[in-house]
Protein backbone atom coordinates (compact mmCIF):
# COMPACT_ATOMS: atom_id res chain seq x y z
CA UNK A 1 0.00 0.00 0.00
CA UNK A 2 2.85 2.30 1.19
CA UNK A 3 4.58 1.58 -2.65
CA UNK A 4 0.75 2.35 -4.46
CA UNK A 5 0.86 5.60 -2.65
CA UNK A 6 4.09 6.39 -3.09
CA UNK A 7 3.81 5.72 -7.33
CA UNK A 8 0.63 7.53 -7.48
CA UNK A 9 2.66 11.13 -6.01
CA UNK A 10 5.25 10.80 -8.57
CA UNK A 11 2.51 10.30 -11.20
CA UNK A 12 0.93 13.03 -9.94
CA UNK A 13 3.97 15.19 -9.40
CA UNK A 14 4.91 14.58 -12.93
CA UNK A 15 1.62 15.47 -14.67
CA UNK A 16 1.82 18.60 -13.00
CA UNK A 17 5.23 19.19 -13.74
CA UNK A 18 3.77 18.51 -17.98
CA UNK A 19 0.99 21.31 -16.79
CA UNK A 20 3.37 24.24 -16.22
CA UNK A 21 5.55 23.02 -19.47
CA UNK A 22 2.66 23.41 -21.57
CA UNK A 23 1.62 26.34 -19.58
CA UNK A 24 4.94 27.92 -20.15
CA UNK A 25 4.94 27.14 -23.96
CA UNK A 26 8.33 25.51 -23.22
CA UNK A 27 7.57 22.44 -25.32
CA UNK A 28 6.54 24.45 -28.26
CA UNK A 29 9.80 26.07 -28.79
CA UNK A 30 12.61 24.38 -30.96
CA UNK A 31 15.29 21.97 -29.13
CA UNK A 32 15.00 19.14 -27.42
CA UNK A 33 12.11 20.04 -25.05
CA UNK A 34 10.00 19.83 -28.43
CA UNK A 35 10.31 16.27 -28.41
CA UNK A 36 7.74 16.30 -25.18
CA UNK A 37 4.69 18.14 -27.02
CA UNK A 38 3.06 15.11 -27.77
CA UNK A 39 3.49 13.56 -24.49
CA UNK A 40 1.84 16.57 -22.62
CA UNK A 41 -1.19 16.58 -23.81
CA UNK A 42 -1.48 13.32 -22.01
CA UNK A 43 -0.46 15.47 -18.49
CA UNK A 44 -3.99 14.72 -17.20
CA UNK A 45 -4.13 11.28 -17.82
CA UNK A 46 -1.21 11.31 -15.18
CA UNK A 47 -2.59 13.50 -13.12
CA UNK A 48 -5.67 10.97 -12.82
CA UNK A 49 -3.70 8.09 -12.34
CA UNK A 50 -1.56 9.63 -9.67
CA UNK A 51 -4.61 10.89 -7.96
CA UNK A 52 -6.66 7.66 -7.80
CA UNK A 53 -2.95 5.59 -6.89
CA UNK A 54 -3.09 7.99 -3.68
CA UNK A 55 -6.35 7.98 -3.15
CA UNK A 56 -6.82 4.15 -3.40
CA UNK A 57 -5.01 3.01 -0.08
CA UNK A 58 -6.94 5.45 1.36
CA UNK A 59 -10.41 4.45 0.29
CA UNK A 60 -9.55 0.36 0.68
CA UNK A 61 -8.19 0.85 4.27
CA UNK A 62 -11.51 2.57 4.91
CA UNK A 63 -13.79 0.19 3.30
CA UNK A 64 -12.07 -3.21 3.82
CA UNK A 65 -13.04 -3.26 0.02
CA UNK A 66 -9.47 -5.71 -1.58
CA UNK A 67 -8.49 -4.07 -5.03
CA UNK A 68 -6.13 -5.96 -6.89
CA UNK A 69 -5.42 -8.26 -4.06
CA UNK A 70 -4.50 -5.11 -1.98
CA UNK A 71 -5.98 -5.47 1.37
CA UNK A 72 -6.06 -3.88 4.83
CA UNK A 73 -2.73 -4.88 6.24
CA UNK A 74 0.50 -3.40 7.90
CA UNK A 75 2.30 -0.53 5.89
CA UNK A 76 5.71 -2.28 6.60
CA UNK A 77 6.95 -5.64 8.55
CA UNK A 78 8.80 -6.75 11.42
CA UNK A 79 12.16 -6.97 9.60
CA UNK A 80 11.65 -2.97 8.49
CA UNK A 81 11.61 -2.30 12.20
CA UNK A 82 14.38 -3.93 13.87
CA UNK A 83 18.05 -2.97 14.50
CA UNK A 84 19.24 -6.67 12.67
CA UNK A 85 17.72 -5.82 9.44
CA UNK A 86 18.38 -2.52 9.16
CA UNK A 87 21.37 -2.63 7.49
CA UNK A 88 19.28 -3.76 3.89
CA UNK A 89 17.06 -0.29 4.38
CA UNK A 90 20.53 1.60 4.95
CA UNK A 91 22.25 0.08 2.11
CA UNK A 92 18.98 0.58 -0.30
CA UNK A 93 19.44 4.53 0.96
CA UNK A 94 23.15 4.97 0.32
CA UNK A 95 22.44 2.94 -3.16
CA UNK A 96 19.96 5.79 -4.09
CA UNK A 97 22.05 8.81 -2.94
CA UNK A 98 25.11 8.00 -4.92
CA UNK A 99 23.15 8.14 -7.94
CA UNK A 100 20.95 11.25 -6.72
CA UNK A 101 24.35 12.86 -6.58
CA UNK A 102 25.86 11.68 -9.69
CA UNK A 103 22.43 12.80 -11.29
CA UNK A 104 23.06 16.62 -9.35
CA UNK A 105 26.32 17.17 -10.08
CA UNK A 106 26.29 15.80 -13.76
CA UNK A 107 23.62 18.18 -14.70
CA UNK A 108 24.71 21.07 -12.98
CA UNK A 109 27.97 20.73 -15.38
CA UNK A 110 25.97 20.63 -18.03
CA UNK A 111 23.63 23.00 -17.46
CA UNK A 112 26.70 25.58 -17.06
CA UNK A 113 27.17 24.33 -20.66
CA UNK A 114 24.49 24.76 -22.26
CA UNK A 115 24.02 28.30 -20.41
CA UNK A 116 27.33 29.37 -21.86
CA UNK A 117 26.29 27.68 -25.45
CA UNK A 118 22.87 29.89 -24.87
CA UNK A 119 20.94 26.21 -25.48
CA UNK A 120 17.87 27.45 -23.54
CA UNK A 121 16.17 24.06 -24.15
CA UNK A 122 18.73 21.87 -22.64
CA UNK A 123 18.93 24.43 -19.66
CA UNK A 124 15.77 23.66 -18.53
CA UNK A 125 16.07 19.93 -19.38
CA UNK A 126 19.12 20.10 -16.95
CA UNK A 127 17.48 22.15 -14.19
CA UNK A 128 14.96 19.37 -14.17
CA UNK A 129 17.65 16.94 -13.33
CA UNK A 130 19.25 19.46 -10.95
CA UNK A 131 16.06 19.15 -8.96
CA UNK A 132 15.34 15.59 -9.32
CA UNK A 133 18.95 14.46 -8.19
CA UNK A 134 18.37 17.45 -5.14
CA UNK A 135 15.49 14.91 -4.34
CA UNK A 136 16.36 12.02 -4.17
CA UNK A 137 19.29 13.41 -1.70
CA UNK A 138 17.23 14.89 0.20
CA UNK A 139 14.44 12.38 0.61
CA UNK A 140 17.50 9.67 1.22
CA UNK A 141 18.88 12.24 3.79
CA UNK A 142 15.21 12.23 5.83
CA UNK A 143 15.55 8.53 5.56
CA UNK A 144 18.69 7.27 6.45
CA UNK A 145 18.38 7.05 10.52
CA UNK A 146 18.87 3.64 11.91
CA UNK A 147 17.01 2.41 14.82
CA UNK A 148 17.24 2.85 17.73
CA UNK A 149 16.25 0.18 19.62
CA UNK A 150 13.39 -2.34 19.42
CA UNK A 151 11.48 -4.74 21.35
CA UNK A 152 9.37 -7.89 20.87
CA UNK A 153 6.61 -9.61 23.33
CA UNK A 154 4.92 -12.47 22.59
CA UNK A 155 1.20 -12.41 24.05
CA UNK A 156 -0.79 -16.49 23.95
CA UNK A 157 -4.13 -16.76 25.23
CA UNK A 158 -5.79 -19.63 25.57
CA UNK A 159 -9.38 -21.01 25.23
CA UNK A 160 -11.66 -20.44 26.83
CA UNK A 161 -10.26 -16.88 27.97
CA UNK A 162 -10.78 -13.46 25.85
CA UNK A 163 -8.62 -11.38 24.79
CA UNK A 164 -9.79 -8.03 22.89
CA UNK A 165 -6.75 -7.68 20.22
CA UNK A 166 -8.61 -4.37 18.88
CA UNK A 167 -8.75 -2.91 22.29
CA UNK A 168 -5.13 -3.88 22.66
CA UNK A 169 -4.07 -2.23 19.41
CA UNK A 170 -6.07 1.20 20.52
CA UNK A 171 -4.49 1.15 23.66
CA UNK A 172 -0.78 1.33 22.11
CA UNK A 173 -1.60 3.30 19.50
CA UNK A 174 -3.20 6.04 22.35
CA UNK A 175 -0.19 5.72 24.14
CA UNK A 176 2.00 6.99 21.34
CA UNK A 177 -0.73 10.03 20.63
CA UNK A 178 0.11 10.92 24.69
CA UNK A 179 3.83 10.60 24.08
CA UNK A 180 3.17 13.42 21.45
CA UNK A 181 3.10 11.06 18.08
CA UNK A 182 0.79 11.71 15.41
CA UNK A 183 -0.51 8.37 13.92
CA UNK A 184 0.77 8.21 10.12
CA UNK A 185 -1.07 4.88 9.01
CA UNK A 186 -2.38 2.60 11.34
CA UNK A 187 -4.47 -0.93 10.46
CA UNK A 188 -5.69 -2.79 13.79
CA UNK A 189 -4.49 -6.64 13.72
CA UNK A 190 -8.44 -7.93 13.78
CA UNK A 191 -8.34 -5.84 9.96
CA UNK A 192 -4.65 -6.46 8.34
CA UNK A 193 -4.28 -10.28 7.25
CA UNK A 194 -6.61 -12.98 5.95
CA UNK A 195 -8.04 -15.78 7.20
CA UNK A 196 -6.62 -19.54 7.22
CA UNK A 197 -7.02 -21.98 4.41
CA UNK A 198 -6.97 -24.63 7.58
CA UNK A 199 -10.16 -23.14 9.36
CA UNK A 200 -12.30 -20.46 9.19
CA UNK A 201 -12.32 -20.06 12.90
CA UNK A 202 -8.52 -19.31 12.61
CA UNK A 203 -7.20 -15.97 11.32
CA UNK A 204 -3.98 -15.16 10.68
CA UNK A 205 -3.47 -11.05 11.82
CA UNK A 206 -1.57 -8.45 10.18
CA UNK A 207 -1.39 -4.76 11.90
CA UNK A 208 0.48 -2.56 13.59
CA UNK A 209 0.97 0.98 13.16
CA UNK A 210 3.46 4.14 12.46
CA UNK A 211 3.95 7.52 14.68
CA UNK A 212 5.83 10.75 13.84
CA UNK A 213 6.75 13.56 16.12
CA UNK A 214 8.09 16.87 14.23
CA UNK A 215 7.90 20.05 15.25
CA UNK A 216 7.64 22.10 12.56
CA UNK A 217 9.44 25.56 13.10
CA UNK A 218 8.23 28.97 11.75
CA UNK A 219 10.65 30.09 8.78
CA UNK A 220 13.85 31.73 9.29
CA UNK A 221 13.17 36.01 9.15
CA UNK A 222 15.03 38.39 7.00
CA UNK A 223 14.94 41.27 8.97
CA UNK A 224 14.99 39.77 12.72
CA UNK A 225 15.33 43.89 13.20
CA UNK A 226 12.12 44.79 12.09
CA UNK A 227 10.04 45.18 15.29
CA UNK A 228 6.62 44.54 13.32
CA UNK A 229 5.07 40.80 13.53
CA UNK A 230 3.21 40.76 10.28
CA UNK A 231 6.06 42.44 8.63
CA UNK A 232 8.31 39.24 10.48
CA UNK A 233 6.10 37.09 8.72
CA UNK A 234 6.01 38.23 5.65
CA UNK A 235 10.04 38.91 5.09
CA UNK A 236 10.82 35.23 5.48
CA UNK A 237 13.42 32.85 3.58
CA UNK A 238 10.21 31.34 2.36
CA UNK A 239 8.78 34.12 1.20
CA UNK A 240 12.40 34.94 -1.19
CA UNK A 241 12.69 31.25 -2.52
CA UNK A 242 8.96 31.39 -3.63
CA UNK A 243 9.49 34.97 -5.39
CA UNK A 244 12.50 34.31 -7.06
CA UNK A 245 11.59 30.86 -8.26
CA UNK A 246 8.30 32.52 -9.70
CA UNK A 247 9.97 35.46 -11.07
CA UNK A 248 12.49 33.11 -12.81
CA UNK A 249 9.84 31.73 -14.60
CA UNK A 250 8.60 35.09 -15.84
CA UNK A 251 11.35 36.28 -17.10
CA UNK A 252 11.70 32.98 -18.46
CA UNK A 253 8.40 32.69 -20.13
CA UNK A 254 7.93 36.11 -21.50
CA UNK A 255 10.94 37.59 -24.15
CA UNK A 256 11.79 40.55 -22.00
CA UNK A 257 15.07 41.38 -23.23
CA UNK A 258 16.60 38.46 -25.09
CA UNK A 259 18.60 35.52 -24.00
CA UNK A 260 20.17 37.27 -21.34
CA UNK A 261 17.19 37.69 -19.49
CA UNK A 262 15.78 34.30 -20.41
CA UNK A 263 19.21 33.09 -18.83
CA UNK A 264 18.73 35.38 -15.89
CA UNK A 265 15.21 33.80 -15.67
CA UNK A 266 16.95 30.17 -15.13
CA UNK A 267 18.98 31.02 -13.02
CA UNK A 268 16.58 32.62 -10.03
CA UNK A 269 14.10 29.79 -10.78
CA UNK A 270 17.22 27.23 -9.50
CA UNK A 271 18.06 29.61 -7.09
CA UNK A 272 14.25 30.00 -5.93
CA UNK A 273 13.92 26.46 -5.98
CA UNK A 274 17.22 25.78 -3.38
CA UNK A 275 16.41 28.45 -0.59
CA UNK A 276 12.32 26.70 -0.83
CA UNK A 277 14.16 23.52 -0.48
CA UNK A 278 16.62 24.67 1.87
CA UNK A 279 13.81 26.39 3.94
CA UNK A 280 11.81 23.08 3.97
CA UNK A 281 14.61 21.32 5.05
CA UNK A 282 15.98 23.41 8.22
CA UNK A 283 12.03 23.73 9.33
CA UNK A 284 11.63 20.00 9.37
CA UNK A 285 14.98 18.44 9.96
CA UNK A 286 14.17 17.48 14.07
CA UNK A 287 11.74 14.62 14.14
CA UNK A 288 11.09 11.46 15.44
CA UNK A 289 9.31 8.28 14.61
CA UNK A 290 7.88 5.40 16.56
CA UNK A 291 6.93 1.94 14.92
CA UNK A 292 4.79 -1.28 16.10
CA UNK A 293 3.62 -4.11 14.48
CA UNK A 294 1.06 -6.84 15.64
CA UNK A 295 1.24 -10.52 13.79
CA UNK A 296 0.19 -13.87 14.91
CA UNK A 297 -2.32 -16.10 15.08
CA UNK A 298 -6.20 -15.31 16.18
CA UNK A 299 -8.62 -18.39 17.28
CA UNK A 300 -12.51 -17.68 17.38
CA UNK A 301 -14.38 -20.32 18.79
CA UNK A 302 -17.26 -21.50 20.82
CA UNK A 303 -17.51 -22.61 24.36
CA UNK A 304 -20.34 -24.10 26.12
CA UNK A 305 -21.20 -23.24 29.68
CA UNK A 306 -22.79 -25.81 31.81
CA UNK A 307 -23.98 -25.78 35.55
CA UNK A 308 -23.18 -28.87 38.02
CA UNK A 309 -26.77 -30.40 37.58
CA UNK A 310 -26.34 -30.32 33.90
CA UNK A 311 -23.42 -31.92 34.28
CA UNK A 312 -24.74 -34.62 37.01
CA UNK A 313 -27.23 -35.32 33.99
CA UNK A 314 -24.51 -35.68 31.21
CA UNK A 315 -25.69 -39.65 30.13
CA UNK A 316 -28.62 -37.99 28.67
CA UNK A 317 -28.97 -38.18 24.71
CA UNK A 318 -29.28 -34.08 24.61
CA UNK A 319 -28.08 -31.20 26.76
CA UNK A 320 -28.79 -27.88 26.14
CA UNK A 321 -26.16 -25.36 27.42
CA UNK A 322 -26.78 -22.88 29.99
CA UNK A 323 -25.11 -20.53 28.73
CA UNK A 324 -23.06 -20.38 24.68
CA UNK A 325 -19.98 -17.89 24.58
CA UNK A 326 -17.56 -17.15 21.87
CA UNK A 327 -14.19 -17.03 22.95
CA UNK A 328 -10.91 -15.27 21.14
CA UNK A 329 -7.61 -16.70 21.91
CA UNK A 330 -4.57 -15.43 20.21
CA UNK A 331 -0.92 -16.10 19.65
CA UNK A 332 0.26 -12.54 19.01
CA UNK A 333 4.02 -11.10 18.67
CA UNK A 334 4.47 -7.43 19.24
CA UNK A 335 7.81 -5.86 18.00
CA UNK A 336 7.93 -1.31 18.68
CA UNK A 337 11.01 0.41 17.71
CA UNK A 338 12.09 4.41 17.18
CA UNK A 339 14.10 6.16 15.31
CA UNK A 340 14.61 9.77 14.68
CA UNK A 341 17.17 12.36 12.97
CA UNK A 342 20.24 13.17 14.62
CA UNK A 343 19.25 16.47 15.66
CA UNK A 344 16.16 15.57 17.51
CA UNK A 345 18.31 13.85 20.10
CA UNK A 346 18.30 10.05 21.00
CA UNK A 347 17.42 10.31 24.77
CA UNK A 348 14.20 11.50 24.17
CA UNK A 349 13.40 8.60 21.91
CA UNK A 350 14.41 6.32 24.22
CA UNK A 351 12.33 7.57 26.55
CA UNK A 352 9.38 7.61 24.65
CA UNK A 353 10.45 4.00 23.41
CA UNK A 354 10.59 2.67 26.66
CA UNK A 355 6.86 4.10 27.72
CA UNK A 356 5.54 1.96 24.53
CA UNK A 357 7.09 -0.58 25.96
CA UNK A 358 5.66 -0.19 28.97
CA UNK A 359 2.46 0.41 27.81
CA UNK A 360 2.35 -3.42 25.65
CA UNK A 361 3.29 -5.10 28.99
CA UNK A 362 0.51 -2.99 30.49
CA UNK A 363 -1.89 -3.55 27.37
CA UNK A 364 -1.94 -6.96 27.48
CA UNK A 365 -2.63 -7.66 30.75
CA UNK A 366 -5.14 -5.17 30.83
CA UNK A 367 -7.38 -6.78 27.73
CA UNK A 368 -6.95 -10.90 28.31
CA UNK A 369 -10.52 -11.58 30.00
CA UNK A 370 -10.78 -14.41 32.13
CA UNK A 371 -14.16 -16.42 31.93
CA UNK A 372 -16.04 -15.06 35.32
CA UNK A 373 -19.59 -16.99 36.42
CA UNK A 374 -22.49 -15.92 35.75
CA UNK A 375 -24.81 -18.26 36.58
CA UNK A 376 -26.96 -18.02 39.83
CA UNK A 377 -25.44 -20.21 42.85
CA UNK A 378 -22.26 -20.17 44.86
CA UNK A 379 -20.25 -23.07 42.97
CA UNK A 380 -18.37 -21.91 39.75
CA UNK A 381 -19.68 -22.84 36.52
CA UNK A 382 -17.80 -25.90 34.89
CA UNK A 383 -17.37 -25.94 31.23
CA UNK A 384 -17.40 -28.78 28.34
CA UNK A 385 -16.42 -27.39 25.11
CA UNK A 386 -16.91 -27.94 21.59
CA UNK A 387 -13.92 -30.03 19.75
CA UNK A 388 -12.67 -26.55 18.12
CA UNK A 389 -12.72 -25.15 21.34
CA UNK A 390 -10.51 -27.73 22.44
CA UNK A 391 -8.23 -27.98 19.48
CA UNK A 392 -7.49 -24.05 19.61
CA UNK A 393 -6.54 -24.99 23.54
CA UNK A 394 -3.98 -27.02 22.20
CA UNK A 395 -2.58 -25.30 19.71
């Protein structure tokens, strides 16, 4: 689900990026950008595939509705989570950046060429690049953080107690909104997974969920001097990158004063485009993640409550039950971890890790449900189950 998403925002990011081409009339001059006029008129068919890629996690995970075998389930496993594996998400991240800097610095060269050679096509081709490599370093920058620490508890309840595995993912994911977390995707463990070709009392669970912390900081002023506060606001790094990328494009777009200005025009859109990206990047650079995922093995089944004169009459052909209960018992494994940027400072991670922790020790004692009486009388209530009851005590 995480890599539908993820395909449909660079669908839609590049249908959008074929909108302000065409808008510009960049793909109807001569050069190589001409090569692209067929291809945007199909920007909207991008656009709507991008949109409905996003859109379709989203609408499943709400619904329960599968869509090309997607299904509710957990946006990443166990071995994403835990210091042993991590070193095949840190290699996958310093495979990418090498090549996001290869891509940066290769077509910053050029573009310097073609500037000089006054090749206005293949200066925007390479600014495109520029920004693309800048991209994939910087998304490979906000991902490379290895964990932390991590932790795994294995919960088994037996027939004929209860335990509420819902309840139990609620409570852990509540205790990560009171640490301060803000839950990112969630998908309870009676949701994610499927049920067993064996039985269809047995279901094999899937959930688990993912937190972020970051403080987002207000951007950097211009004029700290300026003893105004709407004045503060406005004269803002923000506020330059945005104006000089979108008066690069101006001068860009419209023939102002020949290539000089057009080459003027490039060059503030880059610039623009590296102070908004450098202003993003300082504002969100401290943050913090927490991670938890739920798998194992849920067993719904049916148990029979009988009181001691039903069961002094048990040679009779028939007995009705007093009482008929299901029962949930579950074989569940619950891994957390954290992780968080270098800046946002390890200690306080740790701290928050070791609450989650806390609170799974504290969760699953607080939601297994041991069968209580109900019947009238002062003797407890003996029980004869049903042979799935049984088996699922076994297992």
């Amino acid at each position: 689900m995480a890599a539908t998403s993820r395909n449909g925002k660079v669908l839609l990011v590049l249908g959008i990026l074929l909108v302000a081409l065409d808008g510009l009339g960049l793909t109807a001059f001569g050069g190589p950008l001409s090569a692209l006029g067929p291809v945007v008129d199909f920007w909207w068919l991008l656009v709507l595939v991008g949109v409905s890629l996003v859109l379709l996690p989203r609408l499943t995970a709400n619904t329960g509705i599968p869509f090309f075998g997607v299904g509710g389930s957990a946006t990443h496993d166990r071995q994403d989570i835990i210091a042993a594996t991590d070193w095949s998400r840190l290699g996958q991240d310093a495979f990418r950046n090498s090549y996001g800097i290869a891509l940066t610095v290769s077509a910053a060269v050029l573009f310097v060429l073609a500037l000089g050679l006054q090749e206005f096509g293949l200066v925007i081709l390479w600014t495109g690049a520029m920004i693309v490599g800048a991209l994939v370093i910087a998304i490979t920058w906000r991902s490379s953080n290895t964990i932390i620490d991590d932790y795994t508890q294995t919960i088994s309840v037996r027939a004929p107690d209860n335990f509420a595995a819902h309840s139990f993912h609620i409570a852990l994911r509540q205790r990560a909104e009171d640490l301060g977390y803000r839950i990112v995707s969630t998908t309870s463990p009676t949701e994610g997974g499927q049920r067993s070709a064996v039985s269809d009392t047995i279901f094999h669970a899937n959930g688990g969920f993912r937190s972020r912390n970051r403080p987002i900081e207000e951007s950097r002023p211009l004029a700290p001097e300026v003893d105004d506060e709407y004045l503060e606001r406005i004269l803002t790094v923000a506020t330059l990158g945005v104006f000089a990328s979108l008066l690069g494009i101006s001068l860009v777009s419209v023939d102002l004063g020949g290539p000089s200005v057009r080459a003027l025009g490039a060059v503030l859109f880059i610039v623009g485009v590296a102070v908004v990206a450098y202003d993003y990047a300082i504002r969100t650079r401290e943050w913090a993640e927490l991670y938890c995922v739920e798998e194992g093995t849920v067993y719904s089944t049916t148990v029979n409550h009988y009181t001691d004169d039903v069961l002094d009459a048990f040679d009779s052909p028939k007995i009705d039950p007093n009482t008929s209960t299901t029962e949930t018992a579950a074989v569940l494994s619950v891994t957390v971890s954290g992780t968080c940027t270098p800046l946002y400072g390890e200690e306080h991670v740790e701290e928050d890790f070791e609450a989650l922790v806390d609170a799974v020790e504290a969760a699953a004692d607080e939601y297994r449900f041991d069968i209580v009486d109900g019947s009238p009388g002062d003797s407890p209530t003996e029980s004869l189950a049903y042979d799935e009851a049984e088996t699922a005590s076994e297992t």
